[in-house]
C-alpha atoms as a PDB file:
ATOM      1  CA  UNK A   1      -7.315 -15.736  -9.842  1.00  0.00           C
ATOM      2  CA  UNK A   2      -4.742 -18.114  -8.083  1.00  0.00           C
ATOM      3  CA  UNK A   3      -1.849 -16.101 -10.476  1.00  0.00           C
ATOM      4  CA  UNK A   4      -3.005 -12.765  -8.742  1.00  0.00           C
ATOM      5  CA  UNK A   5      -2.905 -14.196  -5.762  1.00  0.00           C
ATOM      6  CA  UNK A   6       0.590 -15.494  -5.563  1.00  0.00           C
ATOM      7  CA  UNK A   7       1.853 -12.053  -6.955  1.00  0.00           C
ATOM      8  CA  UNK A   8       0.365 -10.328  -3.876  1.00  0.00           C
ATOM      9  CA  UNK A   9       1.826 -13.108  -1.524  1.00  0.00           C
ATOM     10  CA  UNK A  10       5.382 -12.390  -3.112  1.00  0.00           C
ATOM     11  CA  UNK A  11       4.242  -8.784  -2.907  1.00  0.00           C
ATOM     12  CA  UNK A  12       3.743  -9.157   1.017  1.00  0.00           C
ATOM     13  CA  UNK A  13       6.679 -11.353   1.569  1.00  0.00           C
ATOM     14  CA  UNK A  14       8.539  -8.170   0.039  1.00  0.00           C
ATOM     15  CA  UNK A  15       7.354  -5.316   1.503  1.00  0.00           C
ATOM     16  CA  UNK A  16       5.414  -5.996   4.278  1.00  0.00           C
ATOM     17  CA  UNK A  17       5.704  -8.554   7.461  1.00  0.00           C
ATOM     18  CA  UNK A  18       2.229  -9.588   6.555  1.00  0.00           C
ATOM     19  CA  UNK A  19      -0.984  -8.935   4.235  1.00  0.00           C
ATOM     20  CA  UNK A  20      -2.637  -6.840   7.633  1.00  0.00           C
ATOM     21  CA  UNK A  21       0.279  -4.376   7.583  1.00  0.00           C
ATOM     22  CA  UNK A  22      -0.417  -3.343   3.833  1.00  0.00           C
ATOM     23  CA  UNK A  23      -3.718  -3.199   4.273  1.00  0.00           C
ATOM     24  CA  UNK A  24      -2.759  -0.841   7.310  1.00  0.00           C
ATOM     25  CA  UNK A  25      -1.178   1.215   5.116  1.00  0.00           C
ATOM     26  CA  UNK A  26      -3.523   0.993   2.099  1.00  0.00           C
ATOM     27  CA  UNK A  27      -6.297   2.582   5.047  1.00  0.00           C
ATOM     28  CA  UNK A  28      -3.778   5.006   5.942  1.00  0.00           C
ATOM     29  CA  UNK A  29      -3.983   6.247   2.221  1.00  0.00           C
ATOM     30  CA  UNK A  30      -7.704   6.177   1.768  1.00  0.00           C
ATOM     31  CA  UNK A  31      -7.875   8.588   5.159  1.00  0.00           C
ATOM     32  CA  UNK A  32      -5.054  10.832   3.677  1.00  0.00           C
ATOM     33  CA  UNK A  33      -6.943  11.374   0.772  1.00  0.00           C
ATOM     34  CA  UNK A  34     -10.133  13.118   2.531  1.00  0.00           C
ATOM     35  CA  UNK A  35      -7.534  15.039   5.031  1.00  0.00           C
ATOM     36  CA  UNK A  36      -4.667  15.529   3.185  1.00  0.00           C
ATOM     37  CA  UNK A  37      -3.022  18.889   4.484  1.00  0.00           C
ATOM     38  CA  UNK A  38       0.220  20.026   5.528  1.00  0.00           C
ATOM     39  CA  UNK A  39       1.470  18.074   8.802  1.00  0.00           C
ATOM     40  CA  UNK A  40      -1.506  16.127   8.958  1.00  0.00           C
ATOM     41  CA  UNK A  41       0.759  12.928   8.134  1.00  0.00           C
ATOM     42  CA  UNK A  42       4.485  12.309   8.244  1.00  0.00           C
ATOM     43  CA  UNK A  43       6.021  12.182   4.771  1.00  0.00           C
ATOM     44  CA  UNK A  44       7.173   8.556   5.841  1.00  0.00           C
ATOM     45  CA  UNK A  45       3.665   8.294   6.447  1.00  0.00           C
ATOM     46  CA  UNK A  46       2.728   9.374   3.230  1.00  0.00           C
ATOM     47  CA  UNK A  47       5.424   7.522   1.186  1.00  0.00           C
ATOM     48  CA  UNK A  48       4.528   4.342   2.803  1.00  0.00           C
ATOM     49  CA  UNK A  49       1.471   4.588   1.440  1.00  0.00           C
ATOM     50  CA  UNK A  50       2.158   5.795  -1.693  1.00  0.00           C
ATOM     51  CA  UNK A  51       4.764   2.993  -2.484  1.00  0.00           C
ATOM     52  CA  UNK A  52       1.875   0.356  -1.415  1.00  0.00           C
ATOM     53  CA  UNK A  53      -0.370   1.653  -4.249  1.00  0.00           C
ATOM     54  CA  UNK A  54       1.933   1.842  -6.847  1.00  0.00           C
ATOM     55  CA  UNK A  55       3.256  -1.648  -6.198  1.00  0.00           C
ATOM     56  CA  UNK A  56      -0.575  -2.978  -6.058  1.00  0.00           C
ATOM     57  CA  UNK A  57      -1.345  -0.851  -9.425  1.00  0.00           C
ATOM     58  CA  UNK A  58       2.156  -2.059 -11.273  1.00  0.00           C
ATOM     59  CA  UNK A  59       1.239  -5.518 -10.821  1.00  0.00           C
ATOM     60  CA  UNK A  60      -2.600  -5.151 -11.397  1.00  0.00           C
ATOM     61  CA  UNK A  61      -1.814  -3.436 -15.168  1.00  0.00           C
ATOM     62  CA  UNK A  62       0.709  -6.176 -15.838  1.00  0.00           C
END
């Protein structure tokens, strides 16, 4: 697993100021999915999030 590892470094190093802020934001999307309605959570909110997971899934189905 060391390869999967260094893409989620570069992954963090991109996107993120560390490995705790996306998993901030990967929580933030696991609690939008059992309260998602309208003006529950900003859209920047909600983009963050969804950006995070389809960076994680891109790189997971490579």
């Amino acid at each position: 697993m060391p390869q999967m590892e260094g893409i989620f470094l570069d992954l963090f190093e991109d996107a993120y100021a560390s490995p705790a802020e996306l998993a901030e934001v990967l929580d933030l999307g696991i609690e939008m999915l059992f309260y998602v309605e309208e003006g529950v959570f900003s859209k920047e909110d909600m983009r963050n999030v969804l950006t995070a997971l389809r960076k994680i899934t891109l790189e997971l189905r490579k």
